[in-house]
C-alpha atoms as a PDB file:
ATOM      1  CA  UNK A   1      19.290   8.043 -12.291  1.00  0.00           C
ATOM      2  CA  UNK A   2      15.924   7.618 -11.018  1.00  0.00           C
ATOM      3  CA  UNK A   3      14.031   4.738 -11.949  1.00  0.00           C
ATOM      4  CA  UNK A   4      10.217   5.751 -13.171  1.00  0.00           C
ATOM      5  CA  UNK A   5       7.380   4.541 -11.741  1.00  0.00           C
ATOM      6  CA  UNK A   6       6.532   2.617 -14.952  1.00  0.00           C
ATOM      7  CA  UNK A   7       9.682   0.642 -14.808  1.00  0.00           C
ATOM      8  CA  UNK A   8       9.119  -0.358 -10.944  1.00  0.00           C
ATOM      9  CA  UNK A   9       5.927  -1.818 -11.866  1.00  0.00           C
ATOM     10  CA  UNK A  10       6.929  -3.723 -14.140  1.00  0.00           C
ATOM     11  CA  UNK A  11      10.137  -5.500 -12.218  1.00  0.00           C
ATOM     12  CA  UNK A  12       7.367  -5.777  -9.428  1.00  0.00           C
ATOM     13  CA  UNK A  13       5.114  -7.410 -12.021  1.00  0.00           C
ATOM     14  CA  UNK A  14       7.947  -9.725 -12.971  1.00  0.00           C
ATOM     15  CA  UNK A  15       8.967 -10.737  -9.286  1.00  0.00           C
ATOM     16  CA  UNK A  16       5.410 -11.397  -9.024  1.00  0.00           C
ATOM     17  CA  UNK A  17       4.074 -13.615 -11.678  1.00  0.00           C
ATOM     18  CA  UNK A  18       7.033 -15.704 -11.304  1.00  0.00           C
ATOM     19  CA  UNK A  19       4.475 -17.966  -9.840  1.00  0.00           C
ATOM     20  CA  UNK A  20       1.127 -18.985 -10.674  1.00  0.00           C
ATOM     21  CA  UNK A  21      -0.005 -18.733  -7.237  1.00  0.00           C
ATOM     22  CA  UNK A  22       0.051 -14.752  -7.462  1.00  0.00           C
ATOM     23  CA  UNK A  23      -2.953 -15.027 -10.015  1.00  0.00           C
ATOM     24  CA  UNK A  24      -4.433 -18.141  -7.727  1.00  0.00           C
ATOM     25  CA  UNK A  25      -4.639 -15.682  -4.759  1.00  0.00           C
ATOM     26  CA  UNK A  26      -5.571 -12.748  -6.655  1.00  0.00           C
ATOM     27  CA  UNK A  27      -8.830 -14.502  -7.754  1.00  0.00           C
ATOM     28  CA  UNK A  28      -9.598 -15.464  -3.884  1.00  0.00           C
ATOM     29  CA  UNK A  29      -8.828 -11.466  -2.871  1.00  0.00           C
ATOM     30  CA  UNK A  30     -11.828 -10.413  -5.992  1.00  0.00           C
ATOM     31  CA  UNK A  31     -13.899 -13.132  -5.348  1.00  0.00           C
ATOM     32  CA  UNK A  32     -13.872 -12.415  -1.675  1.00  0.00           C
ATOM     33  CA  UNK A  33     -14.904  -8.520  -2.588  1.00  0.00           C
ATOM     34  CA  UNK A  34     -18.486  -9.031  -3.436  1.00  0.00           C
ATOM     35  CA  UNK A  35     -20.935 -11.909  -3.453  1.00  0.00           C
ATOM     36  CA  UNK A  36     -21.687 -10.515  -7.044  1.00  0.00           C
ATOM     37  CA  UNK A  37     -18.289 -10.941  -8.182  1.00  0.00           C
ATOM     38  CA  UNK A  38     -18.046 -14.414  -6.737  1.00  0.00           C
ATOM     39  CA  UNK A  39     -21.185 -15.153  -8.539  1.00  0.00           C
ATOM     40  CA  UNK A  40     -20.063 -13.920 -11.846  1.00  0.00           C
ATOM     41  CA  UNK A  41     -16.828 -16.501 -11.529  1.00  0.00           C
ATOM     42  CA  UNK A  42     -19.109 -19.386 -11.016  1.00  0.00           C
ATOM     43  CA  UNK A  43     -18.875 -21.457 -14.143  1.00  0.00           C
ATOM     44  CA  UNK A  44     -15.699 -20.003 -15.268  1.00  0.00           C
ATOM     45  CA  UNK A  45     -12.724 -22.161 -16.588  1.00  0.00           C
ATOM     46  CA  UNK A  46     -10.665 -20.701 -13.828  1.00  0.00           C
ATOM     47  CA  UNK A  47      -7.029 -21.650 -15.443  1.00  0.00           C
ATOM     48  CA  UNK A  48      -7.719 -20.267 -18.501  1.00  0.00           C
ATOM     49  CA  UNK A  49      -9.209 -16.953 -16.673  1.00  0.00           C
ATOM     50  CA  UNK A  50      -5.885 -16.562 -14.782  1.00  0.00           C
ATOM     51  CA  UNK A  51      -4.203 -17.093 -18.157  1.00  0.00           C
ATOM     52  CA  UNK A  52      -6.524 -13.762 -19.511  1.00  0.00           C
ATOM     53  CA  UNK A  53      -5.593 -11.656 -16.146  1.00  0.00           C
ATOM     54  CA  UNK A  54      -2.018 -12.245 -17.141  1.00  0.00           C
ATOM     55  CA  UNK A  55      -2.003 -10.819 -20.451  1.00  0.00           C
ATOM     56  CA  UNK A  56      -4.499  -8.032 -19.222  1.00  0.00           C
ATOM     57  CA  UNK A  57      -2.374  -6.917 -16.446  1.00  0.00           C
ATOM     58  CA  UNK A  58       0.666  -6.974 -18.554  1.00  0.00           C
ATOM     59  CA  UNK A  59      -1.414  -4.735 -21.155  1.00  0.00           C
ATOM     60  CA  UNK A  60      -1.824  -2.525 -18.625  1.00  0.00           C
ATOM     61  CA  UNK A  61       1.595  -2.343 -17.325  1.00  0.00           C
ATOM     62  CA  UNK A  62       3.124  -1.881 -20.914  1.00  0.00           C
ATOM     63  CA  UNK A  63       0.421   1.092 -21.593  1.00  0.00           C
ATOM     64  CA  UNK A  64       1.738   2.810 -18.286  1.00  0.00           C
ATOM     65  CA  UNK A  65       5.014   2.397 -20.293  1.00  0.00           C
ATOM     66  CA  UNK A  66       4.037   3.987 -23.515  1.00  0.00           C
ATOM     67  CA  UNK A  67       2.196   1.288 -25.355  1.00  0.00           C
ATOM     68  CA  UNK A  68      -0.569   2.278 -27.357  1.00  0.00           C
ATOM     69  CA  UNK A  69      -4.202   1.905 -25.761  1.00  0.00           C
ATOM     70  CA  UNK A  70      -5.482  -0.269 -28.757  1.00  0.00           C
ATOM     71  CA  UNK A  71      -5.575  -3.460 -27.006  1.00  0.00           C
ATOM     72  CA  UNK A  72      -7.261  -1.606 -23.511  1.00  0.00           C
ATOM     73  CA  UNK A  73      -9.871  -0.111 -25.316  1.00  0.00           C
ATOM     74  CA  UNK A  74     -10.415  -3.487 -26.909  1.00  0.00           C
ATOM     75  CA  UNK A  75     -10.793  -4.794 -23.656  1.00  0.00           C
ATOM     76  CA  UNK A  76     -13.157  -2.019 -22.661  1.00  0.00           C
ATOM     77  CA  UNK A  77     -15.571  -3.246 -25.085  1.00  0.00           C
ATOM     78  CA  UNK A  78     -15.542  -6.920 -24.273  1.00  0.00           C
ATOM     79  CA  UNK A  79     -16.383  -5.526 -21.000  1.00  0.00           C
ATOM     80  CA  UNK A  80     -18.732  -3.166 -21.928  1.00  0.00           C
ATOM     81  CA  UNK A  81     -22.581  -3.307 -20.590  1.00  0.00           C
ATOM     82  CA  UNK A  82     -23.230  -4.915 -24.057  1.00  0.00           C
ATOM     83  CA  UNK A  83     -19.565  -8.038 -23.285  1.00  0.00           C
ATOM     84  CA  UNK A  84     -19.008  -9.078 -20.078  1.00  0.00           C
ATOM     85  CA  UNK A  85     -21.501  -6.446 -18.132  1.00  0.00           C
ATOM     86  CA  UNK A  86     -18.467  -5.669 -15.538  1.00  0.00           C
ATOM     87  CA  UNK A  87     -19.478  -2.217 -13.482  1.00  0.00           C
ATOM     88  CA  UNK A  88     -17.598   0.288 -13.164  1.00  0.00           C
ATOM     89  CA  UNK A  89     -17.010  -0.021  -9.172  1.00  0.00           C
ATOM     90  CA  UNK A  90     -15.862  -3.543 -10.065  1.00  0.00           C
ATOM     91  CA  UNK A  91     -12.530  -2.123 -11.136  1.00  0.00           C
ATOM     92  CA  UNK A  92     -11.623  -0.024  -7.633  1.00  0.00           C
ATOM     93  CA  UNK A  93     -12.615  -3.787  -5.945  1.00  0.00           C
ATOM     94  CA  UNK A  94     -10.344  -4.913  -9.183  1.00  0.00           C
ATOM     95  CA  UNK A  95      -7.035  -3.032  -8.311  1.00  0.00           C
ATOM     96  CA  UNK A  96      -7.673  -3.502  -4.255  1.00  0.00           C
ATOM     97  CA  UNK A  97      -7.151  -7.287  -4.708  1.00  0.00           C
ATOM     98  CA  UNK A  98      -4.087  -6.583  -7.345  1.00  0.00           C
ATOM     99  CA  UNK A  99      -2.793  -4.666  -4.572  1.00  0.00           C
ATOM    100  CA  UNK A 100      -3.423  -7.141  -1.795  1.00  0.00           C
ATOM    101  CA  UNK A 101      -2.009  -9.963  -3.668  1.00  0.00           C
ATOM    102  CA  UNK A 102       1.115  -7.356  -5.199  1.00  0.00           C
ATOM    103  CA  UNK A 103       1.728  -7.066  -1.261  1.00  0.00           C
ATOM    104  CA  UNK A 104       2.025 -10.744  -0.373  1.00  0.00           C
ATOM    105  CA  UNK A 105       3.936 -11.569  -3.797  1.00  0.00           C
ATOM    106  CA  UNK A 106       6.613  -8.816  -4.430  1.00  0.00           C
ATOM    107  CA  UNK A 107       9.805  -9.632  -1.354  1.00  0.00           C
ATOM    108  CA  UNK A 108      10.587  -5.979  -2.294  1.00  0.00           C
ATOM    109  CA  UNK A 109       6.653  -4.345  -1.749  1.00  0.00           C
ATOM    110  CA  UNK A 110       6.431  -1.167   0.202  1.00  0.00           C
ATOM    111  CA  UNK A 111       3.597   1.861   0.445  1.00  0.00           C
ATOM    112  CA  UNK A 112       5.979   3.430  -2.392  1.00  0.00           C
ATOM    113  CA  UNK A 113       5.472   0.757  -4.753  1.00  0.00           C
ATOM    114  CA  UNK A 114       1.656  -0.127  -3.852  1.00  0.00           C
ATOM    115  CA  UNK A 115       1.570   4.196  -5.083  1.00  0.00           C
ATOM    116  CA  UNK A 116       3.304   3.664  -8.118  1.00  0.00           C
ATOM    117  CA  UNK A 117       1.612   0.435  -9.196  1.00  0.00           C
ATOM    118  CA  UNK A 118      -1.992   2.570  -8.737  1.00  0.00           C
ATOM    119  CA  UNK A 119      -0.585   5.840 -10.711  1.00  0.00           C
ATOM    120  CA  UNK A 120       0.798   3.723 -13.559  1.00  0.00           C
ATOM    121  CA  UNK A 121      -2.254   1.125 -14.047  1.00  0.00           C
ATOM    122  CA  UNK A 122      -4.996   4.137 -13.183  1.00  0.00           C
ATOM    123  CA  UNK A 123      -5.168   5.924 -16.603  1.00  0.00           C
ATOM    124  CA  UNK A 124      -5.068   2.206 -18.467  1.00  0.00           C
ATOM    125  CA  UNK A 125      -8.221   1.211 -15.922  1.00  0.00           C
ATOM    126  CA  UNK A 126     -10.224   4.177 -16.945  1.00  0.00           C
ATOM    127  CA  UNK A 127      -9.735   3.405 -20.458  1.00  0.00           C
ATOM    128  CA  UNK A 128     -11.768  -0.073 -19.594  1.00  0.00           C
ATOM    129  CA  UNK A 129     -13.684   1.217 -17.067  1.00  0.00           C
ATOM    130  CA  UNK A 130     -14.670   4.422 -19.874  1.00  0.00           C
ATOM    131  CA  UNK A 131     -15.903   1.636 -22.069  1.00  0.00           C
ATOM    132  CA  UNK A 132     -18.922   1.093 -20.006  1.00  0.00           C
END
């Protein structure tokens, strides 16, 4: 039986936040994107930020596996133009450094699973990104 790309995702997801560094690195991959996005992080309460990017990416991983989009379109408008003012380019820059940091995490990563991670999380981004 093949294994969907939903479900690889999310065993990828679990080898990788199996350690706090993954979402410790994945802040110095976005940050390192854009001056603007650095900017934007300066008086944030980093810890509890990391602790928000863990839920969210798990909200988007459990959409890609049926969930409803409630809690994504919820998070759309916190991050409207109106919340948190995040542009839409942001989120390409966004799932770059997931990807990045995915890579140096996951002991079983490959070009496969970098695919199915961006196929699975893609409609759940646009449903944020939408919100703009």
């Amino acid at each position: 039986m093949k294994i969907s790309k939903s479900d690889l995702v999310f065993q990828s997801y679990g080898r990788c936040c199996n350690r706090d560094e993954f979402f410790v690195d994945f802040y110095s991959y976005f940050m390192g994107s854009s001056d603007a996005i650095r900017q934007r992080f300066v008086n944030t309460d980093m810890p509890a930020q990391r602790h928000l990017l863990r839920a969210g990416i798990l909200q988007l991983v459990l959409h890609a596996r049926g969930m409803s989009d409630r809690k994504l379109k919820a998070l759309g408008e916190s991050h409207d133009r109106t919340g948190y003012n995040i542009p839409p380019e942001w989120y390409n820059l966004w799932l770059d450094a997931l990807m990045t940091t995915v890579r140096k995490h996951d002991p079983e990563y490959t070009p496969d699973l970098d695919r199915a991670w961006r196929d699975a999380l893609g409609p759940g981004i646009e449903i944020i990104r939408g919100a703009y």
